[in-house]
Protein backbone atom coordinates (compact mmCIF):
# COMPACT_ATOMS: atom_id res chain seq x y z
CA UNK A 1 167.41 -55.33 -79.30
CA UNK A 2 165.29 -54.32 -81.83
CA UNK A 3 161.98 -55.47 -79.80
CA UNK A 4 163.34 -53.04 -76.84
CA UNK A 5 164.22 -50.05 -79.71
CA UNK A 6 160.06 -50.83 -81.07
CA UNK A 7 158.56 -50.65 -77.68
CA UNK A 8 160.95 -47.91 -76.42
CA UNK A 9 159.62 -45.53 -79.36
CA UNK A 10 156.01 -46.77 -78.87
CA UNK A 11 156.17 -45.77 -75.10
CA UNK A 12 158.07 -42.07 -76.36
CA UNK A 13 155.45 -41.33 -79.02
CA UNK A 14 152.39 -42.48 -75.95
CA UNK A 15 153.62 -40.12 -73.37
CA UNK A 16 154.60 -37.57 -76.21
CA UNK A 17 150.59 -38.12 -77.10
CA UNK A 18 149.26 -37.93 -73.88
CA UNK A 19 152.10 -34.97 -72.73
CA UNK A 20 150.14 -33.17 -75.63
CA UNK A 21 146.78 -33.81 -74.22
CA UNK A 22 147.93 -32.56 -70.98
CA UNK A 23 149.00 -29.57 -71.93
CA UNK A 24 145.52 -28.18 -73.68
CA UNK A 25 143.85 -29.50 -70.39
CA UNK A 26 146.01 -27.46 -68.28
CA UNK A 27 145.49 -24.04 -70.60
CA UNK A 28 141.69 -24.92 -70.78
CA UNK A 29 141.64 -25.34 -66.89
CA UNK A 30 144.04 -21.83 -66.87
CA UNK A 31 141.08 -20.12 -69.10
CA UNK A 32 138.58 -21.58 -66.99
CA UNK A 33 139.81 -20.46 -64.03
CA UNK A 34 140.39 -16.83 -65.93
CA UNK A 35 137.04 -16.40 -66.48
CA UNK A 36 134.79 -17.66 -63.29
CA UNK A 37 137.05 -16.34 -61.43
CA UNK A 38 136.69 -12.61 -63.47
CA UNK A 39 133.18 -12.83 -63.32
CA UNK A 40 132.95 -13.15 -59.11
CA UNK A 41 135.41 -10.53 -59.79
CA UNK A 42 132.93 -8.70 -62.16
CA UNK A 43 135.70 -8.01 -64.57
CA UNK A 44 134.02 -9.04 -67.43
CA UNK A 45 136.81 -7.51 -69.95
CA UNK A 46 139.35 -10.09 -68.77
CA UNK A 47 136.23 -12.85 -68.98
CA UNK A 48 135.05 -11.70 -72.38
CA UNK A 49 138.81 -12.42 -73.35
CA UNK A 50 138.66 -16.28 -72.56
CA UNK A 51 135.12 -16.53 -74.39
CA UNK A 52 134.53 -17.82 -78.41
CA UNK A 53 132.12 -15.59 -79.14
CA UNK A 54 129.17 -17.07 -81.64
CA UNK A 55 126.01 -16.17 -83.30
CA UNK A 56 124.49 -19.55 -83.81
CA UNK A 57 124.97 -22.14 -81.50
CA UNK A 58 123.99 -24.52 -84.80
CA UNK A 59 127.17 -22.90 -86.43
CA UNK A 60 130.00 -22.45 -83.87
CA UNK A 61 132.40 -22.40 -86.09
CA UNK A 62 131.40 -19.64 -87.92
CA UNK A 63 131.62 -17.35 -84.67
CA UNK A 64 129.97 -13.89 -84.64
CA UNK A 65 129.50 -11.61 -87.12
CA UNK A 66 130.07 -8.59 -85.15
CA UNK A 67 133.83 -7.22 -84.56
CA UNK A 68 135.81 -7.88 -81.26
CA UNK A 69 135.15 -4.56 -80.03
CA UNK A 70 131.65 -5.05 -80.80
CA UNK A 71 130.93 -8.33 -79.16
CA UNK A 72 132.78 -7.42 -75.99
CA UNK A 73 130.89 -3.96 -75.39
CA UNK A 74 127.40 -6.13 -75.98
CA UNK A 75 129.25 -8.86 -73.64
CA UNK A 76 129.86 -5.97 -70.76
CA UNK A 77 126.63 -4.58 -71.18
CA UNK A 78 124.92 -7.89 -70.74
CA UNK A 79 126.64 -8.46 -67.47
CA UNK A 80 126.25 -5.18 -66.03
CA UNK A 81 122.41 -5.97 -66.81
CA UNK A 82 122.78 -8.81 -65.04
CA UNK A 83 124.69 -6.98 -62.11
CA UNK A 84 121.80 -4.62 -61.80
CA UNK A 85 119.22 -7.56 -61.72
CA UNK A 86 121.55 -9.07 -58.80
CA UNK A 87 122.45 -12.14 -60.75
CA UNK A 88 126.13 -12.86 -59.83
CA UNK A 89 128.30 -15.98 -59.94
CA UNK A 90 130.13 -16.40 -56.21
CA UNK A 91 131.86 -19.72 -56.69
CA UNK A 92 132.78 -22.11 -58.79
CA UNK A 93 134.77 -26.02 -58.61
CA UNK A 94 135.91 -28.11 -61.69
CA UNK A 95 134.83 -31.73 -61.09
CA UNK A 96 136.16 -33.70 -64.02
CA UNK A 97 137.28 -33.69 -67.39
CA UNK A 98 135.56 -35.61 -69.63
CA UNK A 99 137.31 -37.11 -72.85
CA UNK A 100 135.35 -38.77 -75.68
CA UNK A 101 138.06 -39.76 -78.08
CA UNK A 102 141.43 -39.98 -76.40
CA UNK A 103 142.08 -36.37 -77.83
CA UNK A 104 138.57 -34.25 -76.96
CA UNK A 105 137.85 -33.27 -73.82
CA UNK A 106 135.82 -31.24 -72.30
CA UNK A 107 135.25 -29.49 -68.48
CA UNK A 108 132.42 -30.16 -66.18
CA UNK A 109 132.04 -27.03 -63.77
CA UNK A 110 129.99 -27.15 -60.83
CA UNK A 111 128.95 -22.93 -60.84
CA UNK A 112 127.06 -21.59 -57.39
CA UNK A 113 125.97 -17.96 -57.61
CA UNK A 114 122.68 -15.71 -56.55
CA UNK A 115 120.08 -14.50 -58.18
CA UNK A 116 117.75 -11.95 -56.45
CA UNK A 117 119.14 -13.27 -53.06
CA UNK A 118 117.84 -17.04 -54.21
CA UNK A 119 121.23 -19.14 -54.19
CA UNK A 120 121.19 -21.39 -57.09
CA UNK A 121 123.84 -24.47 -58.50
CA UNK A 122 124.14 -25.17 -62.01
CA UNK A 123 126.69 -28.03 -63.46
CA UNK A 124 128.35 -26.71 -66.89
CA UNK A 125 129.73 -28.46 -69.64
CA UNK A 126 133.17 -25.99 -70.42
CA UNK A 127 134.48 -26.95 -73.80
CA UNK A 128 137.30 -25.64 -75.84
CA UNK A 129 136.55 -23.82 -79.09
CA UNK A 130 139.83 -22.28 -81.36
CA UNK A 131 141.71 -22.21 -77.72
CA UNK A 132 138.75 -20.04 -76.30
CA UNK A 133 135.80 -21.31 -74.34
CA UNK A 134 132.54 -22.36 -75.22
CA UNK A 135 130.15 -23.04 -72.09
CA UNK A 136 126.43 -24.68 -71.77
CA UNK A 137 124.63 -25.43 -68.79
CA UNK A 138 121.31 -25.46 -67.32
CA UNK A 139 121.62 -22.17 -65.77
CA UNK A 140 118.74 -20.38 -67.69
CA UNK A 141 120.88 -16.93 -67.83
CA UNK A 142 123.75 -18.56 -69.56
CA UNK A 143 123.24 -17.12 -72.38
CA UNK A 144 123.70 -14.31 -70.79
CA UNK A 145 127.75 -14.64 -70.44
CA UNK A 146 128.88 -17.61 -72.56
CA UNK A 147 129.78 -15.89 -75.78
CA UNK A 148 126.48 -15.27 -77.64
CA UNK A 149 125.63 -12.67 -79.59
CA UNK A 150 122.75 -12.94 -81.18
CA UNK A 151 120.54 -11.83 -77.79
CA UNK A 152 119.22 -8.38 -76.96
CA UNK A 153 119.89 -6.63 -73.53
CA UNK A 154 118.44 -8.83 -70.86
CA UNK A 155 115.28 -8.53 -69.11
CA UNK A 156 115.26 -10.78 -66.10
């Protein structure tokens, strides 16, 4: 009895574990969504809102010095820019998460879009950052639209 009592709360405290795990995947995949899907939509208000916005990609963690307000008007203009230059995101598909640890995970994103009527692919690496999202890729405008702030206006 006291075997079945052991593994019984072993197997609650796993799937209580792993229920946890599930959960932050599903609201990063929710955020995700949120924001590729705002930028086809080119509401980049609602996409600035799922971003961490940073200064130093060395120092995450210490996000951006500017205020909220701030870094989403610079994070608007920077996408209008890019709207004017005819760089826009049309589609995007999640193919796996990725854990390293049993507990951190992170989203690969395969992201299709144009640029100047040139199609181009990029796979992303979509990781969580504070609850908001923190993207890199190999896109060579994502610094563009991934939260950072310390770039000027965009000259494409």
């Amino acid at each position: 009895m006291k075997q079945f009592a052991a593994l019984s709360t072993i197997a609650l405290l796993f799937f209580m574990l792993t229920g946890c795990n599930s959960m932050e995947e599903q609201k990063a995949e929710k955020a995700i969504n949120t924001y590729y899907n705002a930028l086809i939509e080119k509401d980049y208000k609602r996409a600035f809102s799922t971003l961490f916005p940073f200064d130093d990609t060395n120092a995450l963690s210490n996000g951006t010095q500017l205020t909220k307000k701030e870094a989403e008007k610079l994070f608007i203009e920077q996408m209008d820019t890019m709207d004017k230059q005819n760089y826009k995101i049309t589609c995007f598909k999640i193919l796996e998460v990725e854990y390293e640890d049993g507990h951190s995970f992170w989203h690969h994103v395969e992201v299709t879009g144009e640029h100047n009527g040139e199609s181009f692919s990029h796979n992303e690496v979509v990781d969580t950052h504070d609850g908001k999202l923190v993207i890199r890729s190999s896109d060579p405008y994502v610094e563009f639209r991934n939260g950072n702030m310390n770039i000027g206006l965009i000259s494409m």
